[in-house]
Protein backbone atom coordinates (compact mmCIF):
# COMPACT_ATOMS: atom_id res chain seq x y z
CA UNK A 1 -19.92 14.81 -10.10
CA UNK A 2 -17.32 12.00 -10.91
CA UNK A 3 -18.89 11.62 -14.10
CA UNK A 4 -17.74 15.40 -14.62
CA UNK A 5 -14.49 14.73 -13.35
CA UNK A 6 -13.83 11.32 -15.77
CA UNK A 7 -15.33 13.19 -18.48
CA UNK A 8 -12.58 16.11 -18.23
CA UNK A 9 -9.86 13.56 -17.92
CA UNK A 10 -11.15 11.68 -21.20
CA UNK A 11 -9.74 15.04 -23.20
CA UNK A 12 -6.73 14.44 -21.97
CA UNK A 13 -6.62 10.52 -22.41
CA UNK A 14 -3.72 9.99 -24.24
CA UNK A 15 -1.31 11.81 -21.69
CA UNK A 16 -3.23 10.24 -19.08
CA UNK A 17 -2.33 6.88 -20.18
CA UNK A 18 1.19 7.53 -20.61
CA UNK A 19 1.34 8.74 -16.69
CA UNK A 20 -0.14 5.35 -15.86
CA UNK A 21 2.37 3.21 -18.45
CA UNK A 22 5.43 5.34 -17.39
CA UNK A 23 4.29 4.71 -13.66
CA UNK A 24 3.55 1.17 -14.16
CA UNK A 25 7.12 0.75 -16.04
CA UNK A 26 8.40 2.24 -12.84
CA UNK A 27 6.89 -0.61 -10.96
CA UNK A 28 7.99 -3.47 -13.14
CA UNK A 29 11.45 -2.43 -12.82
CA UNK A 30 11.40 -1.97 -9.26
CA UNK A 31 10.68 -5.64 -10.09
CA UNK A 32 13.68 -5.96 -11.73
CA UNK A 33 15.42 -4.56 -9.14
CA UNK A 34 14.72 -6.37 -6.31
CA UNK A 35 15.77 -9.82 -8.67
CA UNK A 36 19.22 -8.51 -9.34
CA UNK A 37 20.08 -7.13 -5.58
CA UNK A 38 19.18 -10.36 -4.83
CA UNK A 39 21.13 -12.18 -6.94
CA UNK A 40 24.26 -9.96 -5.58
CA UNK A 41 23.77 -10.60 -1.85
CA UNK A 42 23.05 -14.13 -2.45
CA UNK A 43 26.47 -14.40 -4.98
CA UNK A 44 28.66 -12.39 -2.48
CA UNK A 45 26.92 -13.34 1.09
CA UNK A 46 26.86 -17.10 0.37
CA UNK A 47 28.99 -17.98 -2.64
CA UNK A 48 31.30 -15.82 -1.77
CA UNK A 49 32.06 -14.22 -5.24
CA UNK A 50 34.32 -11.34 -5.38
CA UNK A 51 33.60 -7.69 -6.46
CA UNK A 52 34.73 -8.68 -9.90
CA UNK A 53 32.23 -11.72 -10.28
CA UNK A 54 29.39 -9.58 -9.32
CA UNK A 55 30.52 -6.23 -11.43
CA UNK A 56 28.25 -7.04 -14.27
CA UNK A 57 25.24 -7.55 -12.49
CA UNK A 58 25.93 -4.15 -10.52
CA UNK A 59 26.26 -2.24 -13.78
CA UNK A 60 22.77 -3.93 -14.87
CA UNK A 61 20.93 -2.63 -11.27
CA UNK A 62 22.88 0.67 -12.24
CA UNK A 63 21.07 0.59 -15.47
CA UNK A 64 17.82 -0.29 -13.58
CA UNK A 65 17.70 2.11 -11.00
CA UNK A 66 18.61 5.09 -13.93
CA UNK A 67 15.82 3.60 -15.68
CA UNK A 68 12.97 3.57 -12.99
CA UNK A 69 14.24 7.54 -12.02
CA UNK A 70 13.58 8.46 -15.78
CA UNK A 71 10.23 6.66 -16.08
CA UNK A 72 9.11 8.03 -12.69
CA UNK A 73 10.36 11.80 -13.61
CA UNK A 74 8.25 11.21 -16.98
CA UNK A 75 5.10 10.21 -14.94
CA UNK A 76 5.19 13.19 -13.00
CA UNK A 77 5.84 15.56 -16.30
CA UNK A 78 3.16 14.03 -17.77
CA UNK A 79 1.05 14.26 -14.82
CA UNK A 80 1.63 17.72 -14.32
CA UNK A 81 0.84 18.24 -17.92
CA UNK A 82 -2.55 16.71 -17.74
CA UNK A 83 -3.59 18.51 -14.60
CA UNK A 84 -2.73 22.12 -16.56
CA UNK A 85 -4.35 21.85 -19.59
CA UNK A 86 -7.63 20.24 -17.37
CA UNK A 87 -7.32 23.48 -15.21
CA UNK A 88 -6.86 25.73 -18.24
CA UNK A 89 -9.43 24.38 -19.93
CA UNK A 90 -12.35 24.53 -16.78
CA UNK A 91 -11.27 27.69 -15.92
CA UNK A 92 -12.14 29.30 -19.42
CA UNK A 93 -15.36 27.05 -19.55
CA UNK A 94 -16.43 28.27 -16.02
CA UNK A 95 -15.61 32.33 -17.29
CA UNK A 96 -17.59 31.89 -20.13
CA UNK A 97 -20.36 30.44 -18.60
CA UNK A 98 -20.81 33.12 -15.81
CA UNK A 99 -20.50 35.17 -18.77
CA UNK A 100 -23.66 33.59 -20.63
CA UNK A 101 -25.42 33.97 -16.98
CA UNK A 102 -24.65 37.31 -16.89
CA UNK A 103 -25.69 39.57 -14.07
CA UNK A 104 -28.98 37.91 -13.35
CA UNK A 105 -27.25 35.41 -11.89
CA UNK A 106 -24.10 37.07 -10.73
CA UNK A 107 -25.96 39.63 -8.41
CA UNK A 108 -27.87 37.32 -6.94
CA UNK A 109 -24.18 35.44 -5.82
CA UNK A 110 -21.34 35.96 -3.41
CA UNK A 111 -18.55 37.43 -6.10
CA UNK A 112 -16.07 36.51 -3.42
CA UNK A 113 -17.27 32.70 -3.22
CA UNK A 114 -17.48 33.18 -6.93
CA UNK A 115 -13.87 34.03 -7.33
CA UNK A 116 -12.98 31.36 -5.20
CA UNK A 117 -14.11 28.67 -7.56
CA UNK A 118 -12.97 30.12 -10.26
CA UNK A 119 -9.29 30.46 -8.28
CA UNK A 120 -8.64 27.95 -5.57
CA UNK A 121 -11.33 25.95 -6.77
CA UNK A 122 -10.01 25.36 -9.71
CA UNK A 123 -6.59 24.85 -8.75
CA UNK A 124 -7.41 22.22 -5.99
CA UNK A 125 -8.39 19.87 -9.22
CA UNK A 126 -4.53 19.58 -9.63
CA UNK A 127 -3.70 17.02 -6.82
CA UNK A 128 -7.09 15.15 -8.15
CA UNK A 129 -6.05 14.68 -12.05
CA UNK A 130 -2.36 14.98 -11.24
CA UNK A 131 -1.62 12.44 -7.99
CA UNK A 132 -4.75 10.39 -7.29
CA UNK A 133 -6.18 9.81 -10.39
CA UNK A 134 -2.75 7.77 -11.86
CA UNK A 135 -2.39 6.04 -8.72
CA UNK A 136 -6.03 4.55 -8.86
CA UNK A 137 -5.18 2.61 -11.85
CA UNK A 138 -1.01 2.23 -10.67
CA UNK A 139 -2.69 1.24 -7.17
CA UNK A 140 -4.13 -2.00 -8.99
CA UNK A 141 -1.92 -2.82 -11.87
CA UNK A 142 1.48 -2.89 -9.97
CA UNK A 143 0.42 -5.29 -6.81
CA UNK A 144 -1.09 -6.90 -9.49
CA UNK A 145 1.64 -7.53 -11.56
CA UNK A 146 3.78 -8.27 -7.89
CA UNK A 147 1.21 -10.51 -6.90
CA UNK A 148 1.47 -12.68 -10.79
CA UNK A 149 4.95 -12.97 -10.40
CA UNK A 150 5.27 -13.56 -6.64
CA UNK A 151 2.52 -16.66 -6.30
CA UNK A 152 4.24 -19.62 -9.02
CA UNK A 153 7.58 -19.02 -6.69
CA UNK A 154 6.05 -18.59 -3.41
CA UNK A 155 2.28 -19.36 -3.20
CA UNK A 156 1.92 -18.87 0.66
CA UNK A 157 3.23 -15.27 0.46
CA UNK A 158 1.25 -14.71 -2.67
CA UNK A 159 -1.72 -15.66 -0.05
CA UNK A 160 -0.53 -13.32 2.50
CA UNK A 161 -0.21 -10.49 0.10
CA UNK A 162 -3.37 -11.33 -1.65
CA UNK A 163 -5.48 -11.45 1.74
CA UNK A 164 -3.59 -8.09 3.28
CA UNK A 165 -3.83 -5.90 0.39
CA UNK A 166 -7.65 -5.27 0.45
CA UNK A 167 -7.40 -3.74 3.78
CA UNK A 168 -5.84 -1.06 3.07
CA UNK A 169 -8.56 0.12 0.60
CA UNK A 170 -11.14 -0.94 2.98
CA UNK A 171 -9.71 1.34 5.51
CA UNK A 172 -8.97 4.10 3.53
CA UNK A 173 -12.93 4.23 2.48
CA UNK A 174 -14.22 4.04 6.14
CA UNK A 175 -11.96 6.81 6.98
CA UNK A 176 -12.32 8.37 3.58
CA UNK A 177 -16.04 8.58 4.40
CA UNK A 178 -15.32 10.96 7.42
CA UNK A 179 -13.23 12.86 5.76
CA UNK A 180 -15.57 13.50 3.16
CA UNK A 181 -17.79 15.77 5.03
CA UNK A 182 -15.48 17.53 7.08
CA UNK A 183 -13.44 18.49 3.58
CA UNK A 184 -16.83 19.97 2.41
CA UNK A 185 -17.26 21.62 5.29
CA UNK A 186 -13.41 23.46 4.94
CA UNK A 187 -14.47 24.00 1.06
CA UNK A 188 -18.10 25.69 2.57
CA UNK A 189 -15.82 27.78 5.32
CA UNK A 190 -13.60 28.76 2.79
CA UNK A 191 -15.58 30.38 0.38
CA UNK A 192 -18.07 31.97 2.61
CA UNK A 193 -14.48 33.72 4.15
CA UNK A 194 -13.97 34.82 0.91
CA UNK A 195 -16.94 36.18 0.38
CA UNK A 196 -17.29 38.07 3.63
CA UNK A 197 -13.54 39.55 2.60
CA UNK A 198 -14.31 40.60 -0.77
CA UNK A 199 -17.34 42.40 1.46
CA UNK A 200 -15.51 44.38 3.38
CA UNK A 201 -12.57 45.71 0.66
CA UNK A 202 -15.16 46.79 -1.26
CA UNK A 203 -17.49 48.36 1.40
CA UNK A 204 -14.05 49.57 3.50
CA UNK A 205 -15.19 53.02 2.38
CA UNK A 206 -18.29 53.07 3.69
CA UNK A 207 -17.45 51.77 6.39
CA UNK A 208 -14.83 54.24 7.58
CA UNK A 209 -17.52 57.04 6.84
CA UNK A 210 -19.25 55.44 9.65
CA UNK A 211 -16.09 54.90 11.79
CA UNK A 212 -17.25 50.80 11.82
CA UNK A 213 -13.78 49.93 10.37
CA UNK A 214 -12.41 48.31 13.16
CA UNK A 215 -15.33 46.64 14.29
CA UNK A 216 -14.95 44.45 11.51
CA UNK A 217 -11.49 43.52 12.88
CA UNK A 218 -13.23 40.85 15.00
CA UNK A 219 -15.49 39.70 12.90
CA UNK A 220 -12.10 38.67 10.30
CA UNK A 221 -11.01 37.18 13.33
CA UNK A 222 -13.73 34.87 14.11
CA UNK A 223 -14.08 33.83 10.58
CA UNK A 224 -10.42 32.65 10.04
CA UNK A 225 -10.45 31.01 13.20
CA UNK A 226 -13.25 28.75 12.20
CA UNK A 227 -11.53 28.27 8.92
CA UNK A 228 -8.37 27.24 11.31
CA UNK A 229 -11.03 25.64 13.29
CA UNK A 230 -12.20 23.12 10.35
CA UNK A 231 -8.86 22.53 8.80
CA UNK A 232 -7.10 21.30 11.59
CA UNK A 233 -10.14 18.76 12.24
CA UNK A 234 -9.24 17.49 8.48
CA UNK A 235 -5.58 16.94 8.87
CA UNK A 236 -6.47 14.91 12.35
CA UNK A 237 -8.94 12.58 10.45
CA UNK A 238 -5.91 12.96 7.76
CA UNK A 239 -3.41 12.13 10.20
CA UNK A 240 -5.11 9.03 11.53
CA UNK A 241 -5.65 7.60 8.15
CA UNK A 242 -1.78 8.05 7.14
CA UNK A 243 -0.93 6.29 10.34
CA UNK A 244 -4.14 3.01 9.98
CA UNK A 245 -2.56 2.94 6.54
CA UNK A 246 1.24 2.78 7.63
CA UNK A 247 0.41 0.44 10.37
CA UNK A 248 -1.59 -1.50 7.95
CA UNK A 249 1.53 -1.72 5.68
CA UNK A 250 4.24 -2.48 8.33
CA UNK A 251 2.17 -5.41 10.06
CA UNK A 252 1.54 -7.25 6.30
CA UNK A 253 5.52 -6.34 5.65
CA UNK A 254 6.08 -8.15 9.33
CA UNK A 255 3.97 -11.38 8.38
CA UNK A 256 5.81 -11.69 5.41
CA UNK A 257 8.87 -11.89 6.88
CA UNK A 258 8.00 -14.07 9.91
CA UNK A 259 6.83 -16.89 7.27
CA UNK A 260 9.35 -16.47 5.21
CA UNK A 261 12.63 -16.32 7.84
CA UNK A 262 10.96 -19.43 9.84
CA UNK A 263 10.98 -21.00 6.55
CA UNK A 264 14.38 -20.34 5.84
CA UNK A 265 15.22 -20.96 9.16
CA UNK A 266 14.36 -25.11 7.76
CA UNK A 267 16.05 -24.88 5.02
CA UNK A 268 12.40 -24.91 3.08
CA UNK A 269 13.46 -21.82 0.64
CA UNK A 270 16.23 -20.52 -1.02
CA UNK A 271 18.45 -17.48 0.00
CA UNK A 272 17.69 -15.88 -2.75
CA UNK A 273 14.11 -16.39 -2.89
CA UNK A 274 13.64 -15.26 0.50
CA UNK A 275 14.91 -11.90 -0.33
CA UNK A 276 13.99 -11.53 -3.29
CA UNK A 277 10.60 -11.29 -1.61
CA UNK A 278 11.18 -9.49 1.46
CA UNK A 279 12.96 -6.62 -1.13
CA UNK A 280 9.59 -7.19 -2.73
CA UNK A 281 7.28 -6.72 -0.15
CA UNK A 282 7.22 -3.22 0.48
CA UNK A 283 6.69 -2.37 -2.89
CA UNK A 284 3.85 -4.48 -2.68
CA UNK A 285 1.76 -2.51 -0.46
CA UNK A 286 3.54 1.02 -1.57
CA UNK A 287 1.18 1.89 -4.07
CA UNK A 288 -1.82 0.98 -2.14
CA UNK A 289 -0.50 3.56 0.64
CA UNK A 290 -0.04 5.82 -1.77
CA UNK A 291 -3.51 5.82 -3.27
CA UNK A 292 -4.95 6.70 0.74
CA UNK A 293 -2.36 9.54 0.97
CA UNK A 294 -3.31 11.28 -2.89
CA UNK A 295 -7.07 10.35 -1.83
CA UNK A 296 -6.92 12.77 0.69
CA UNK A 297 -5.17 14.69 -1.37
CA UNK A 298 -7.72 14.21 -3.92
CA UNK A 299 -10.58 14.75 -2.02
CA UNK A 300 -10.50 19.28 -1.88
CA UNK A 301 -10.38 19.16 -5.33
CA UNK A 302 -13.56 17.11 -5.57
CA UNK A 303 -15.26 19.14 -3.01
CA UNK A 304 -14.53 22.04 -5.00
CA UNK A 305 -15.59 20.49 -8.01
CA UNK A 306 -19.39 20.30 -6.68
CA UNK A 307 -19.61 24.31 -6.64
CA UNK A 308 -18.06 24.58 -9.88
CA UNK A 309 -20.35 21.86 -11.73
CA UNK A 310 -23.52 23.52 -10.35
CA UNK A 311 -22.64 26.47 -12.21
CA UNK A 312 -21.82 24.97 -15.23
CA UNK A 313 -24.81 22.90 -14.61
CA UNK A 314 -27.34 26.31 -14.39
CA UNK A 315 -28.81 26.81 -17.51
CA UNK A 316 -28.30 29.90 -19.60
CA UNK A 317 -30.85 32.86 -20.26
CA UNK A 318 -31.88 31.98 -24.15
CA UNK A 319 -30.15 35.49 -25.64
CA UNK A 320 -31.51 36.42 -29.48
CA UNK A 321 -28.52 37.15 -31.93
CA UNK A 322 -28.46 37.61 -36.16
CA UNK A 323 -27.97 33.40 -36.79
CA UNK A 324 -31.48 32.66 -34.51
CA UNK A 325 -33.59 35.54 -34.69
CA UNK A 326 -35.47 37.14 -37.66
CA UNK A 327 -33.90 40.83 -37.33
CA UNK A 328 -35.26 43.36 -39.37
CA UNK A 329 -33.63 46.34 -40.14
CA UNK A 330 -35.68 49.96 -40.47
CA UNK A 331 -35.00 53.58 -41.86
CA UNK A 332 -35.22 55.12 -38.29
CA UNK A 333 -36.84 58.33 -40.68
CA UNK A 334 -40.03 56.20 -41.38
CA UNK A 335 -40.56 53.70 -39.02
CA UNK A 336 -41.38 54.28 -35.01
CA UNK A 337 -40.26 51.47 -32.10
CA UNK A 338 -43.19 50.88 -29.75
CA UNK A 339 -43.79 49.23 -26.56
CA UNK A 340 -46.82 48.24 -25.52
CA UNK A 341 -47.53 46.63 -22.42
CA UNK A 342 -44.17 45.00 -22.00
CA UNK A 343 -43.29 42.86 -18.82
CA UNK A 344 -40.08 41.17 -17.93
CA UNK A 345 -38.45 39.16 -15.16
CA UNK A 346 -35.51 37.38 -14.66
CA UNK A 347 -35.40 33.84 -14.21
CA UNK A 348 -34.11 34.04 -10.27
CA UNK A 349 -36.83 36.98 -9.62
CA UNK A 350 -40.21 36.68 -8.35
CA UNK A 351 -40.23 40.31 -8.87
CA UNK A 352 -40.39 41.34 -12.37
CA UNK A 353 -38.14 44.44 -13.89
CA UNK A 354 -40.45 45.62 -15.88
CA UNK A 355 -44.61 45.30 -16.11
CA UNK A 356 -47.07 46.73 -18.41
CA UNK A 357 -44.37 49.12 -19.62
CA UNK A 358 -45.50 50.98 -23.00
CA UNK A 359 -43.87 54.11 -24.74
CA UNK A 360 -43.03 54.83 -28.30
CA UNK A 361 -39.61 55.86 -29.27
């Protein structure tokens, strides 16, 4: 199913890799950033430079900050772009396919939990190629690129960030792992609801023939609450990873700063160092937190994505046209079309339609 997934991305590749540059540029220059804001505390803190000394250096972070807001404004445009023209395009391959299936395989289908792929289905693939997908590859290449610069000036913190940051993956897949099934589950809730709606709007008339109308009152009710039911049990499990993530986060941050202000408390670092990296450390693990947020995030759209696959994954009925078949056309005056002991069934019927069926036309 992944494969699917990666293999709908690769049409949009190009705009897919200038989310992840534009994000990544973001990144560096938060970089940048932290070096300069560091450089003005330090000049105005301890060397006690004046507003005017540091004015040049504030117009550069000015620059900076403009800079990162652009690139991060262009990551989500682009973003947004990929995600619409991967929805666009599934949705017409999924129409055209239950088109080629045609009715043999649509009546024997819920058209409610039908439409539901084709709608919600579809559109819960936007957090997926929009939001978790970038920050997969921005989730390695900016702690990364932290992690390269941070270790020549600071090699104990460079330890401390690079034994902390696998954590938070490692949490985010145990957790991610629960989560999993329960998402399926809300998917598997959601589209039988659908179904069972579509159901009654279509058989309402029938049903107030009978006077059963409001019967079917309860049975609405029962089925929303245990789609309530089901997607408040996914925000808890969401909940608690957002909050092993955070905590995750804040008690790296914390270490970082313990070893670095006892440090500095003995004169073993630089001012300026020692911010530099505290600005820094955040950041560090940011992107990381991110990627367990936009997993969850992530994670409807794949468990839509299994329903819609299987469809596109059910082969079509072979249909004859002009280009495969040998056609041959008759003067309905002299010729005569006759069946003779002519059985068919479809491919999802033990039944057949027709058997042993001769006439002459």
């Amino acid at each position: 199913m992944f494969h699917h997934l990666l293999n709908l991305a690769r049409s949009r590749r190009l705009a897919l890799a200038l989310t992840i540059l534009l994000g990544w540029l973001g990144g560096l220059l938060v970089i940048l950033q932290a070096w300069f804001l560091s450089r003005v505390v330090d000049g105005v803190f301890l060397g006690k430079q004046t507003l005017t000394a540091v004015f040049p250096i504030l117009e550069v972070l000015l620059v900076i900050i403009l800079l990162r807001a652009a690139s991060l404004w262009g990551a989500e445009l682009s973003a947004n772009a990929v995600a619409l023209r991967v929805k666009s395009d599934l949705r017409a391959r999924l129409m055209q396919h239950l088109a080629a299936l045609g009715p043999a395989f649509t009546q024997g289908e819920k058209t409610g939990e039908l439409a539901a792929s084709a709608i919600e289905g579809v559109e819960a693939l936007d957090a997926y190629f929009s939001q978790y997908l970038p920050q997969v590859a921005l989730a390695a290449f900016i702690p990364l690129s932290i992690l390269l610069l941070v270790f020549p000036l600071d090699p104990l913190t460079g330890l401390v960030f690079l034994l902390t940051a696998p954590l938070i993956p490692l949490f985010m897949y145990l957790i991610g792992k629960a989560a999993e099934a329960l998402t399926q589950r809300q998917w598997e809730t959601l589209s039988r609801l659908s179904a069972y709606l579509l159901d009654i709007l279509q058989g309402l008339t029938t049903l107030k023939l009978l006077g059963q109308s409001r019967n079917q009152a309860g049975n609405i009710q029962q089925a929303s609450d245990r789609f309530r039911d089901v997607t408040l049990s996914v925000l808890r499990v969401t909940f608690l990873s957002a909050l092993a993530l955070e905590l995750l986060s804040t008690l790296s941050t914390a270490v970082v700063a313990v070893e670095i202000g006892l440090r500095l408390l003995y004169a073993k670092m630089s001012f300026q160092q020692a911010l530099f990296i505290l600005v820094l450390a955040p950041d560090f693990y940011l992107p990381l937190r991110l990627l367990g947020l936009r997993f969850h995030a992530g994670m409807s759209g794949t468990a839509a994505a299994r329903r819609i696959f299987e469809i596109l994954d059910t082969p079509a009925s072979r249909t004859c046209n002009v280009q495969t078949c040998n056609v041959q056309t008759c003067n309905m005056q002299t010729c005569n079309i006759s069946f003779s002991n002519v059985s068919y069934a479809y491919p999802t019927r033990d039944l057949p339609a027709l058997q042993n069926v001769s006439f002459d036309i």
